[in-house]
Protein backbone atom coordinates (compact mmCIF):
# COMPACT_ATOMS: atom_id res chain seq x y z
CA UNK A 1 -13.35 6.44 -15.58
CA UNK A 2 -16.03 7.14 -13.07
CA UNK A 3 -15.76 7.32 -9.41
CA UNK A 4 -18.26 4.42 -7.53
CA UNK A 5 -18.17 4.77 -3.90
CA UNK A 6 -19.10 0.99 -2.86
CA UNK A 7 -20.05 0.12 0.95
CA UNK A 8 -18.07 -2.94 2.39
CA UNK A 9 -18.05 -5.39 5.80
CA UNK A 10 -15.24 -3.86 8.15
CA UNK A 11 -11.92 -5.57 7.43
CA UNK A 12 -8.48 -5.51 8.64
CA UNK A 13 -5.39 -4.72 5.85
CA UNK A 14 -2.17 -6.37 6.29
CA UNK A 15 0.92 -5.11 4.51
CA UNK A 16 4.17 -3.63 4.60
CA UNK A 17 4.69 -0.17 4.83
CA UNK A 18 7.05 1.93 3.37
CA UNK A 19 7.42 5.59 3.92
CA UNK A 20 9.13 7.25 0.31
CA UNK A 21 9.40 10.07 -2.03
CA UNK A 22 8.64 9.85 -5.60
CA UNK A 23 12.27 9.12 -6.50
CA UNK A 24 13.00 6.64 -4.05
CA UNK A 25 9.34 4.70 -5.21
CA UNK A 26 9.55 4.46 -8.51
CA UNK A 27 13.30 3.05 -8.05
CA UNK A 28 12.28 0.27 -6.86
CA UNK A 29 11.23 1.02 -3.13
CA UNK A 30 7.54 0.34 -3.99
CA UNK A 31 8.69 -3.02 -5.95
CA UNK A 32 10.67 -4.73 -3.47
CA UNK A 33 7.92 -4.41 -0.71
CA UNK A 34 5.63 -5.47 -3.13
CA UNK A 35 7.92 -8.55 -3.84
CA UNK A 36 7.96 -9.27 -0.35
CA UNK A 37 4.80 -9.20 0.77
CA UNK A 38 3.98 -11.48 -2.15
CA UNK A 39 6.46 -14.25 -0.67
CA UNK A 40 5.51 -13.84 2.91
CA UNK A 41 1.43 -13.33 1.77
CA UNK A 42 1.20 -17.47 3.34
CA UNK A 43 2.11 -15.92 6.62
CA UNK A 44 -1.05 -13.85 6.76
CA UNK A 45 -3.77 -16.02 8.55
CA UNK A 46 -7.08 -16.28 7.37
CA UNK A 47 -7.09 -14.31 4.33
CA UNK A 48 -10.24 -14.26 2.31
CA UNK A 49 -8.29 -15.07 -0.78
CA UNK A 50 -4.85 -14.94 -2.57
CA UNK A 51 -4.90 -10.63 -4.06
CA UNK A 52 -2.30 -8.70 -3.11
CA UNK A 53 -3.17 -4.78 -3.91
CA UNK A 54 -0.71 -1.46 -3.16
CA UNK A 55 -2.22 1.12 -1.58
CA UNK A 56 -0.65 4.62 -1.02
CA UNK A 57 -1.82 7.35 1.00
CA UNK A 58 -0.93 11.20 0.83
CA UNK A 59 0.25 13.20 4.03
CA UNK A 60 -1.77 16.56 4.11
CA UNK A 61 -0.62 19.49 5.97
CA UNK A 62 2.19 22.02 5.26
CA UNK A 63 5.09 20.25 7.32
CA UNK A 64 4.76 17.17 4.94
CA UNK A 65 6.41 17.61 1.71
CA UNK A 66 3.85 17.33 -1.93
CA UNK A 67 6.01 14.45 -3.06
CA UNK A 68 6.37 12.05 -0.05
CA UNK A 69 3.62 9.58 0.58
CA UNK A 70 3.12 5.98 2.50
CA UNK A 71 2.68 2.92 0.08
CA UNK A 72 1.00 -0.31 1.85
CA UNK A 73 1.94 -3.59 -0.16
């Protein structure tokens, strides 16, 4: 896979976030945010269309621990 770094309009992102280690993720953390973001998405006002994405981001530093990160839905 190669890396493209593509140049977009400024937007806003909407979600849920959830703050979780590995473990706690992958049991089901990430899933049932996912879940209900997908049943609330009709709240969201004036969404460009109907894609629903999960985006997680990494704490850096040394007081944040290698396997915790923040997951948008």
């Amino acid at each position: 896979m190669k890396t493209e770094v593509i140049m977009l309009p400024a937007f806003l992102v909407v979600g849920i976030q959830i703050e979780a280690n590995v473990e706690a993720f992958e049991s089901g953390a990430g899933k049932m945010a996912f879940a209900s973001l997908l049943d609330r998405k009709h709240e969201i006002r004036f969404r460009k269309n109907d894609h629903i994405i999960l985006m997680q981001t990494y704490p850096l530093g040394p007081e944040n621990e290698i396997d915790i990160y923040v997951a948008l839905s």
